[in-house]
PDB file of N, CA and C in Angstrom:
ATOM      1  N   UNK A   1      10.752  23.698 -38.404  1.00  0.00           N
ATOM      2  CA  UNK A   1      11.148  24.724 -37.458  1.00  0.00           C
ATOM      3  C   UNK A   1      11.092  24.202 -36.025  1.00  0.00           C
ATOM      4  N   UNK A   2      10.550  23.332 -35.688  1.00  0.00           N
ATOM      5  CA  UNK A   2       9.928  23.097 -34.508  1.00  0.00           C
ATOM      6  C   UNK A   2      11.031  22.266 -34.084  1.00  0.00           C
ATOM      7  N   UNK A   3      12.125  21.234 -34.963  1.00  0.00           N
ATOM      8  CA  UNK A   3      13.306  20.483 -34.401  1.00  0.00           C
ATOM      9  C   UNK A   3      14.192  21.513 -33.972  1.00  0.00           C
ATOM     10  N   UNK A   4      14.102  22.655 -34.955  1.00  0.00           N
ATOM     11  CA  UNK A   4      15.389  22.950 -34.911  1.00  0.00           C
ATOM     12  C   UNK A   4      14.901  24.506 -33.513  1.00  0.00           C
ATOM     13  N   UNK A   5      13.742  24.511 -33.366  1.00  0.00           N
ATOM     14  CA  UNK A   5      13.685  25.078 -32.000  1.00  0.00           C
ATOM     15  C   UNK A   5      14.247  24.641 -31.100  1.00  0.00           C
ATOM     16  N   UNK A   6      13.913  23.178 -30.761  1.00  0.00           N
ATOM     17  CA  UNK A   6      14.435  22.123 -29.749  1.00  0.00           C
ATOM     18  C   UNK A   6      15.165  22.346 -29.816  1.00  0.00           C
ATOM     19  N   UNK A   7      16.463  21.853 -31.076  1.00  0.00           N
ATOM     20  CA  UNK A   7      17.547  22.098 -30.716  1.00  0.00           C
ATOM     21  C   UNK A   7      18.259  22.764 -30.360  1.00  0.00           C
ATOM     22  N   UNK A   8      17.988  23.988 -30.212  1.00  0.00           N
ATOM     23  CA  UNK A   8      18.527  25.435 -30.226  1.00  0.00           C
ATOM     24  C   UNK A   8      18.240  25.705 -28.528  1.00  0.00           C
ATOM     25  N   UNK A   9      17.131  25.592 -28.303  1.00  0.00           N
ATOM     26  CA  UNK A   9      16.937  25.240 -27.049  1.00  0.00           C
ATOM     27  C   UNK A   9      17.902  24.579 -26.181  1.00  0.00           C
ATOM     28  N   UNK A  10      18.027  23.122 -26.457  1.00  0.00           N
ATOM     29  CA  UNK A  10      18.762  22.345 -26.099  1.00  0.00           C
ATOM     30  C   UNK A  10      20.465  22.501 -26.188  1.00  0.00           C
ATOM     31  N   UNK A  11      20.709  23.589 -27.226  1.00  0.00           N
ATOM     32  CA  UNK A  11      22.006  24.302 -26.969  1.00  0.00           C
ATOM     33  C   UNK A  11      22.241  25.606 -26.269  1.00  0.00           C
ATOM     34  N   UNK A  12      21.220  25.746 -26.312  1.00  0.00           N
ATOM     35  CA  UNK A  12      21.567  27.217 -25.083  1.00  0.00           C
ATOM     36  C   UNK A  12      21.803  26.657 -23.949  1.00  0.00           C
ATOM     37  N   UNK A  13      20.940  25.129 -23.302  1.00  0.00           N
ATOM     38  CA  UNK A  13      21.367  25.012 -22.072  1.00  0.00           C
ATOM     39  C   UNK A  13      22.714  24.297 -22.117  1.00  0.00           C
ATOM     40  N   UNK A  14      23.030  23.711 -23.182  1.00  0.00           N
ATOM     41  CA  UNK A  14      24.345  22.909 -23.321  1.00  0.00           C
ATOM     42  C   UNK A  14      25.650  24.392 -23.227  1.00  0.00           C
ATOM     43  N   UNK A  15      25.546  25.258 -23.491  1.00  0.00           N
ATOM     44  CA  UNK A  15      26.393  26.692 -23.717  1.00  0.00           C
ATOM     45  C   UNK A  15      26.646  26.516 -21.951  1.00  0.00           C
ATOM     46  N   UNK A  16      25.736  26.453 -21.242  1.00  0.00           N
ATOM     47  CA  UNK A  16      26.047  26.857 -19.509  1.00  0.00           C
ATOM     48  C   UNK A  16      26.510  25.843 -18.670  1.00  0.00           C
ATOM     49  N   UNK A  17      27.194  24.453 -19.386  1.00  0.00           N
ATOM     50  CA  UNK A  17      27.774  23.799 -19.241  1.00  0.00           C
ATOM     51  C   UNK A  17      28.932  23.734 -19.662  1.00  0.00           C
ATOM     52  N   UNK A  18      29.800  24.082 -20.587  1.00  0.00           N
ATOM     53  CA  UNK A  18      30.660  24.067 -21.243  1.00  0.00           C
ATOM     54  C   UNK A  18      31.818  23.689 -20.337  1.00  0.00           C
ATOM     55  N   UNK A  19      32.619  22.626 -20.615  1.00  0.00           N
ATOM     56  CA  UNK A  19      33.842  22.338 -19.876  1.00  0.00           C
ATOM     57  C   UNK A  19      35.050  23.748 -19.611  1.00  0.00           C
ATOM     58  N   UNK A  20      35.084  24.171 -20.722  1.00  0.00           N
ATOM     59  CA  UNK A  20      36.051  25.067 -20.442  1.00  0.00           C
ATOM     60  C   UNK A  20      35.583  26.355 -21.315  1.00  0.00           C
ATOM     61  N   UNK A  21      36.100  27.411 -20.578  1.00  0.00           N
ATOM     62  CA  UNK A  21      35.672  29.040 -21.006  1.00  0.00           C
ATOM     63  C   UNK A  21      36.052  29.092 -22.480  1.00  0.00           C
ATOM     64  N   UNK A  22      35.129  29.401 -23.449  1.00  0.00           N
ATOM     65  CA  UNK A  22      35.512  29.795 -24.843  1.00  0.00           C
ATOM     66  C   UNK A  22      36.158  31.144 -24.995  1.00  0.00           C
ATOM     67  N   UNK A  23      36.210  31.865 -24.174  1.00  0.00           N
ATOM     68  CA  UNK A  23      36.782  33.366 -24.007  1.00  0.00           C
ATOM     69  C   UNK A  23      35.439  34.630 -24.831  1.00  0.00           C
ATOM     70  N   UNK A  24      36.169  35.836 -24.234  1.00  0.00           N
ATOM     71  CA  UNK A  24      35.354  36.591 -24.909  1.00  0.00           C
ATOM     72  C   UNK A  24      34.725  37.202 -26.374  1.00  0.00           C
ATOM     73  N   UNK A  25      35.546  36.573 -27.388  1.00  0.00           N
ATOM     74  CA  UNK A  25      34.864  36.873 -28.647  1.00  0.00           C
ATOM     75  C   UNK A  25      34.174  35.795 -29.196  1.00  0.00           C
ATOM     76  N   UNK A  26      34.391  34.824 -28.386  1.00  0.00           N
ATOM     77  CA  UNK A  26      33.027  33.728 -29.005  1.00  0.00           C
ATOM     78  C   UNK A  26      32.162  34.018 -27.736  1.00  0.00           C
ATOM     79  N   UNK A  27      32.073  34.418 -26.653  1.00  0.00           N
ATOM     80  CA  UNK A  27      31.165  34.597 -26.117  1.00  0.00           C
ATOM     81  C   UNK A  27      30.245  35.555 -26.339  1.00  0.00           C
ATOM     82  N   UNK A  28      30.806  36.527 -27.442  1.00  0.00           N
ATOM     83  CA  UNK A  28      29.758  37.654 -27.578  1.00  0.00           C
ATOM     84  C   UNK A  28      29.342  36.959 -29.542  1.00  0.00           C
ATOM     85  N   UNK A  29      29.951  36.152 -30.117  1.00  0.00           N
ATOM     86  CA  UNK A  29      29.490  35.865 -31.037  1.00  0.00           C
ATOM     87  C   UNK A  29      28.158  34.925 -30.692  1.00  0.00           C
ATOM     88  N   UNK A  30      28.064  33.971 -29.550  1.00  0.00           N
ATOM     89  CA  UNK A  30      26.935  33.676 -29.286  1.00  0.00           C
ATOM     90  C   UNK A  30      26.271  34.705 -28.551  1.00  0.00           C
ATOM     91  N   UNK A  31      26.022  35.472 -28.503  1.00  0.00           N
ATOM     92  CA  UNK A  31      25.403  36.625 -28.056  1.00  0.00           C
ATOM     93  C   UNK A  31      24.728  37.031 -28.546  1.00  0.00           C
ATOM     94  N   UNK A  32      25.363  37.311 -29.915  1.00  0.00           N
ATOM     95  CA  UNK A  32      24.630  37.973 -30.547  1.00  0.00           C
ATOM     96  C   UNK A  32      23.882  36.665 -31.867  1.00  0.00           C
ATOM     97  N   UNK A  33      24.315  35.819 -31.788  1.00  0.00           N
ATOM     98  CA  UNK A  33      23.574  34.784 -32.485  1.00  0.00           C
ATOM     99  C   UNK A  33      22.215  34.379 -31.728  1.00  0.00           C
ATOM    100  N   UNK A  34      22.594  34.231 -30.370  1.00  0.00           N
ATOM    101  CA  UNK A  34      21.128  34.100 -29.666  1.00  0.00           C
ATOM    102  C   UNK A  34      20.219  34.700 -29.511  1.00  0.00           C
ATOM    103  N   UNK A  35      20.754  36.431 -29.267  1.00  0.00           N
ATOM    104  CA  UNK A  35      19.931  37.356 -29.513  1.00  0.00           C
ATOM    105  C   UNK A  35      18.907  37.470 -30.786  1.00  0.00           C
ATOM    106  N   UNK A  36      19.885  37.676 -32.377  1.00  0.00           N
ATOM    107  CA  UNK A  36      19.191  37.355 -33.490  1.00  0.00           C
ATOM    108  C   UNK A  36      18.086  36.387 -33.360  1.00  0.00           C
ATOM    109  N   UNK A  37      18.463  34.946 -33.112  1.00  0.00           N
ATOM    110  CA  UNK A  37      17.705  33.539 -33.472  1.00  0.00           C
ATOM    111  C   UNK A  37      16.237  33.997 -32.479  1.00  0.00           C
ATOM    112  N   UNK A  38      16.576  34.550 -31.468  1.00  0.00           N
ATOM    113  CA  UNK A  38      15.132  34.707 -30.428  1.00  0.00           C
ATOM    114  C   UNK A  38      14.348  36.104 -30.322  1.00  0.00           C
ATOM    115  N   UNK A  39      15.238  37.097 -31.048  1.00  0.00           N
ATOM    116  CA  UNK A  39      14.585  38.359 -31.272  1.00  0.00           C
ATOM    117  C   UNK A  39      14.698  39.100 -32.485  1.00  0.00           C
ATOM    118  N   UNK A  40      15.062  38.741 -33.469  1.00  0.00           N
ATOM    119  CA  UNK A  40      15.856  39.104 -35.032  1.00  0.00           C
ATOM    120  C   UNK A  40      16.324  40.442 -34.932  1.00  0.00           C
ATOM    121  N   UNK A  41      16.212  41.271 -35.622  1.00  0.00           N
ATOM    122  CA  UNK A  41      17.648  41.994 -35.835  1.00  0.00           C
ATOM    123  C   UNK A  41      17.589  43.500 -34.644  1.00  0.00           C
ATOM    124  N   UNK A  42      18.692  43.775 -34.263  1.00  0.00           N
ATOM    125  CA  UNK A  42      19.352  44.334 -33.021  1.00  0.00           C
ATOM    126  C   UNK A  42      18.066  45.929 -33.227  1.00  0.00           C
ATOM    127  N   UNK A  43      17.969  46.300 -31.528  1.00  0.00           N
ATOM    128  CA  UNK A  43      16.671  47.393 -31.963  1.00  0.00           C
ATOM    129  C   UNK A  43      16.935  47.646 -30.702  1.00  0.00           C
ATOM    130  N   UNK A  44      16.654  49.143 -30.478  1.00  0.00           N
ATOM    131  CA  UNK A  44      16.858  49.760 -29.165  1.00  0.00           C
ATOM    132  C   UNK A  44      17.944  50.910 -29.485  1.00  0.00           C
ATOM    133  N   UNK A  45      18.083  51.723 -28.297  1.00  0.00           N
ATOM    134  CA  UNK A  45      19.479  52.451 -29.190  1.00  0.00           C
ATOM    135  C   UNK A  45      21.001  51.852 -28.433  1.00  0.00           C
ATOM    136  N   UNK A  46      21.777  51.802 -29.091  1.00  0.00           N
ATOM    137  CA  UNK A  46      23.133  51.853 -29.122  1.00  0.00           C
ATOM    138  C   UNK A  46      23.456  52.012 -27.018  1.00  0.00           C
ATOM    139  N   UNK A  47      24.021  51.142 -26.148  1.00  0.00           N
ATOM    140  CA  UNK A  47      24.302  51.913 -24.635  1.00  0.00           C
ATOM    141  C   UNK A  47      25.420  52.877 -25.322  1.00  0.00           C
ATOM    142  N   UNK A  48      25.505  53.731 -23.999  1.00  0.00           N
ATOM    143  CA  UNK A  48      26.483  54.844 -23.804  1.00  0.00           C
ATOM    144  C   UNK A  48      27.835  54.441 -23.882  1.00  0.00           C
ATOM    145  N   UNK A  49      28.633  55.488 -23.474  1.00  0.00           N
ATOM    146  CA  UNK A  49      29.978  55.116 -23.798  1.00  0.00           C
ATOM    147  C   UNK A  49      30.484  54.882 -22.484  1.00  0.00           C
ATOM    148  N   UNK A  50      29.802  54.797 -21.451  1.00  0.00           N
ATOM    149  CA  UNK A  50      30.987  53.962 -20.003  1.00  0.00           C
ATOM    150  C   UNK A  50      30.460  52.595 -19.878  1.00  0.00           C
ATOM    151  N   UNK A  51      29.214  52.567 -21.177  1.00  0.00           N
ATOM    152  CA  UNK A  51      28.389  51.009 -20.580  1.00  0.00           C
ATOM    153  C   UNK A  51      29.433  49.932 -21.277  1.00  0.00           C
ATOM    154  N   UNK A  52      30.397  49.619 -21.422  1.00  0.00           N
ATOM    155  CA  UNK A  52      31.490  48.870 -22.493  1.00  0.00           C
ATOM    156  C   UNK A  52      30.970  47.476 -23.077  1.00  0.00           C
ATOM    157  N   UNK A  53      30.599  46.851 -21.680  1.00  0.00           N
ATOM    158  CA  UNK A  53      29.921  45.665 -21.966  1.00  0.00           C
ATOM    159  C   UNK A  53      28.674  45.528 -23.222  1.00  0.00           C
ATOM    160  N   UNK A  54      27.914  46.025 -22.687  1.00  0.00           N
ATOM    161  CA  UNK A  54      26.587  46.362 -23.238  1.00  0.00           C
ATOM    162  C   UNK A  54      27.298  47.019 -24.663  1.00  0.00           C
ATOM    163  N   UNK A  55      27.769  47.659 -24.938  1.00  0.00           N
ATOM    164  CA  UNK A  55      28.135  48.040 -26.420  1.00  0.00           C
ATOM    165  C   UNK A  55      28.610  47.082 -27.039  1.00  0.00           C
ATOM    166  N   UNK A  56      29.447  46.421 -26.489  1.00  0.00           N
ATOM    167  CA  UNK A  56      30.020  45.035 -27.321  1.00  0.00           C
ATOM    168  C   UNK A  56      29.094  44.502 -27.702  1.00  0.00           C
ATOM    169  N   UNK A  57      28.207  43.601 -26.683  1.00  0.00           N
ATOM    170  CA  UNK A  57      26.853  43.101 -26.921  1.00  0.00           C
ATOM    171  C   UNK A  57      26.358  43.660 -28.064  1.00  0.00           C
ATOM    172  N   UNK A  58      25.862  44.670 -28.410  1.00  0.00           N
ATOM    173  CA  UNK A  58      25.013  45.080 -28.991  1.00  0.00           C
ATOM    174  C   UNK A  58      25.703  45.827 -30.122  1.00  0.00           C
ATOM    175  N   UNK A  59      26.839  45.996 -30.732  1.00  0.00           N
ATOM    176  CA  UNK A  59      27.715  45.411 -31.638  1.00  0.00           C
ATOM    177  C   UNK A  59      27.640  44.312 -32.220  1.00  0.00           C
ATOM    178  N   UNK A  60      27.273  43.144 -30.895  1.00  0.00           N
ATOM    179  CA  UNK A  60      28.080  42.066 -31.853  1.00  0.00           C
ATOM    180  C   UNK A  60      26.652  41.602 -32.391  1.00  0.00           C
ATOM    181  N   UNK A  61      25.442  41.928 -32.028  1.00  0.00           N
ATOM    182  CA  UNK A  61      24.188  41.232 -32.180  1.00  0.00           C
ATOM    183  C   UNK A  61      23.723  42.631 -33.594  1.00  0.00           C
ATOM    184  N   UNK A  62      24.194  44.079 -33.175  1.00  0.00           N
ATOM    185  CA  UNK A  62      23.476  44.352 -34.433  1.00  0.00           C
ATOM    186  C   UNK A  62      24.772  43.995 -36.178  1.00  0.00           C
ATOM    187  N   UNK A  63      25.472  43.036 -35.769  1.00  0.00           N
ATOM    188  CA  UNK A  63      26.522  43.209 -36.789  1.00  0.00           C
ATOM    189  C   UNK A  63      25.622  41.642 -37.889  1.00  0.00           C
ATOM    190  N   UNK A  64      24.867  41.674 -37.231  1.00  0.00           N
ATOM    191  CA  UNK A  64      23.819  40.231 -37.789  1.00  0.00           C
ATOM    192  C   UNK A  64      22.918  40.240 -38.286  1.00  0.00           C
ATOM    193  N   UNK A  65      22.432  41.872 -38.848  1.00  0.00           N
ATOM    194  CA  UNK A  65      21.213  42.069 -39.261  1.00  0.00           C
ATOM    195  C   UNK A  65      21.281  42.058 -40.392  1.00  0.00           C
ATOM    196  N   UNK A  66      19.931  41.553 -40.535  1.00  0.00           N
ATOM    197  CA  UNK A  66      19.440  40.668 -41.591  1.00  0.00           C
ATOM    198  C   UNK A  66      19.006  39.702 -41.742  1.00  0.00           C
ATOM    199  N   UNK A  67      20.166  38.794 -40.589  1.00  0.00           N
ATOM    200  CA  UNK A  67      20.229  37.123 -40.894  1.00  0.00           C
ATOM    201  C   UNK A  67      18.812  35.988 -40.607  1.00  0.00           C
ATOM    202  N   UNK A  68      18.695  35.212 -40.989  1.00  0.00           N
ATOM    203  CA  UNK A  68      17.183  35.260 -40.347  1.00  0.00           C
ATOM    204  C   UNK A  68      17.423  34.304 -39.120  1.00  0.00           C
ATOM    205  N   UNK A  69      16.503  34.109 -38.358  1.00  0.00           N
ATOM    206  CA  UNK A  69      15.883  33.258 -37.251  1.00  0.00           C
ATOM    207  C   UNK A  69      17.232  32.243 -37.288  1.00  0.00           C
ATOM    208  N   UNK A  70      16.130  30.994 -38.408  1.00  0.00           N
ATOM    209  CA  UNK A  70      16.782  30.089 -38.340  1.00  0.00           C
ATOM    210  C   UNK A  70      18.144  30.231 -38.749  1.00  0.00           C
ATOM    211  N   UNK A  71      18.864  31.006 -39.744  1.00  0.00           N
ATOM    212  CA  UNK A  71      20.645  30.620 -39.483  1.00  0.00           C
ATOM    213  C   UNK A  71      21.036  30.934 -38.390  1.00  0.00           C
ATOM    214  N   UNK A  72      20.462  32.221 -37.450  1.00  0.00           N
ATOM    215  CA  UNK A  72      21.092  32.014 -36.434  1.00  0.00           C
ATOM    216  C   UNK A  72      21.218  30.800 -35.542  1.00  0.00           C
ATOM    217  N   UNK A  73      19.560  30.506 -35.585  1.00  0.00           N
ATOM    218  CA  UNK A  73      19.689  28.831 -34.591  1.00  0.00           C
ATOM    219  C   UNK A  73      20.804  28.115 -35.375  1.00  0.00           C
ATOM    220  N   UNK A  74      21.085  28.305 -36.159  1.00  0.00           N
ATOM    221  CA  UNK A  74      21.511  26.647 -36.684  1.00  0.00           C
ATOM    222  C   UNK A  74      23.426  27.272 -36.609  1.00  0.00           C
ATOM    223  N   UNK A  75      23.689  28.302 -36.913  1.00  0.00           N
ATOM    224  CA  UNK A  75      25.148  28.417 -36.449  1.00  0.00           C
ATOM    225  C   UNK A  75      25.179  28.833 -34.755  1.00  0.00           C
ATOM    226  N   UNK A  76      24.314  28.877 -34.256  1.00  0.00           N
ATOM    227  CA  UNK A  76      24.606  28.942 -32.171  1.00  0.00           C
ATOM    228  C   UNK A  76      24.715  27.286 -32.543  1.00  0.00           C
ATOM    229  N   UNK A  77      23.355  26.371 -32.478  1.00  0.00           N
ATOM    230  CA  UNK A  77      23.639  25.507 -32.181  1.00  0.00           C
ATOM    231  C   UNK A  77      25.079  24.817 -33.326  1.00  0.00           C
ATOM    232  N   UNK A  78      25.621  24.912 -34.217  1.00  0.00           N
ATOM    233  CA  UNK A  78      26.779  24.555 -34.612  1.00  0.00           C
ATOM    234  C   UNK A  78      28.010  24.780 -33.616  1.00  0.00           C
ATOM    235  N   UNK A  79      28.073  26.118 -33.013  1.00  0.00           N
ATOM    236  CA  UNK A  79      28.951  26.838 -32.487  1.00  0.00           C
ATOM    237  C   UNK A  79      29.194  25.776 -31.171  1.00  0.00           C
ATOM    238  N   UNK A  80      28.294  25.930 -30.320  1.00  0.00           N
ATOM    239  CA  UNK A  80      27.935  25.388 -29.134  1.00  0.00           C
ATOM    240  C   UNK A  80      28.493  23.811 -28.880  1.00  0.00           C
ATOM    241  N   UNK A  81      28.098  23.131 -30.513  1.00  0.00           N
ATOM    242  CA  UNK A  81      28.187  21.823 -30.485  1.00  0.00           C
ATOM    243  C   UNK A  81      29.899  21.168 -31.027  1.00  0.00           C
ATOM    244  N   UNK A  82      30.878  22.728 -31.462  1.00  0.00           N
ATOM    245  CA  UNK A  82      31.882  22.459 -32.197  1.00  0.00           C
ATOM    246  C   UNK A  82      33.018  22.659 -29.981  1.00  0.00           C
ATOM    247  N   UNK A  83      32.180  23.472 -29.510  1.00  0.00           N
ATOM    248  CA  UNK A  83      32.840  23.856 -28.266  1.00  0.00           C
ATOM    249  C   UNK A  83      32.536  22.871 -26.997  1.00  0.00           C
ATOM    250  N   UNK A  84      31.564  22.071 -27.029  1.00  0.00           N
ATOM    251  CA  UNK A  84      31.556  21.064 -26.332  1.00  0.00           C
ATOM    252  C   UNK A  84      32.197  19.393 -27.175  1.00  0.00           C
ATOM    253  N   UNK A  85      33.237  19.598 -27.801  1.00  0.00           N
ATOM    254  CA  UNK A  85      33.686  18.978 -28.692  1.00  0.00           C
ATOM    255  C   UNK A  85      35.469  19.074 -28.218  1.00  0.00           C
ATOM    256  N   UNK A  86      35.318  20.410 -27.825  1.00  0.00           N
ATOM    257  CA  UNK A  86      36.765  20.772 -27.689  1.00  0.00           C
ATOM    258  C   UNK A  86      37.361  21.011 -26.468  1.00  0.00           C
TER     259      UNK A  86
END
């Protein structure tokens, strides 16, 4: 667990580098992968309906429940590492 912390680590900061914008539905798929991997499954209630952002978010992070910890680390850092690739 402890590599694949690092690594996960080490791809979140690689995500705020990224050469070029992945656009918005992989940006909320790591969203909600990061969210999962560092807080597991989505909790709080639902934002309102003018908050748009924040609902997506929290859409896309409770659409992951279940998954555990580590798959999330290990498909962010996949994700991360297929987009600094491209």
């Amino acid at each position: 667990m402890g590599d694949l912390k690092t690594r996960f680590d080490a791809a979140a900061a690689d995500s705020k580098t990224l050469s070029t914008d992945p656009g918005n539905d992989v940006k909320l798929k790591m969203y909600g992968l990061f969210k999962q991997a560092s807080a597991g499954d989505a909790s709080g209630s639902r934002p309102g309906f003018t908050d748009i952002v924040g609902r997506a978010k929290h859409a896309a992070w409770a659409a992951l429940k279940g998954m555990s910890s580590e798959d999330a680390m290990q498909q962010y850092i996949d994700m991360v590492e297929s987009l600094k690739r491209a």
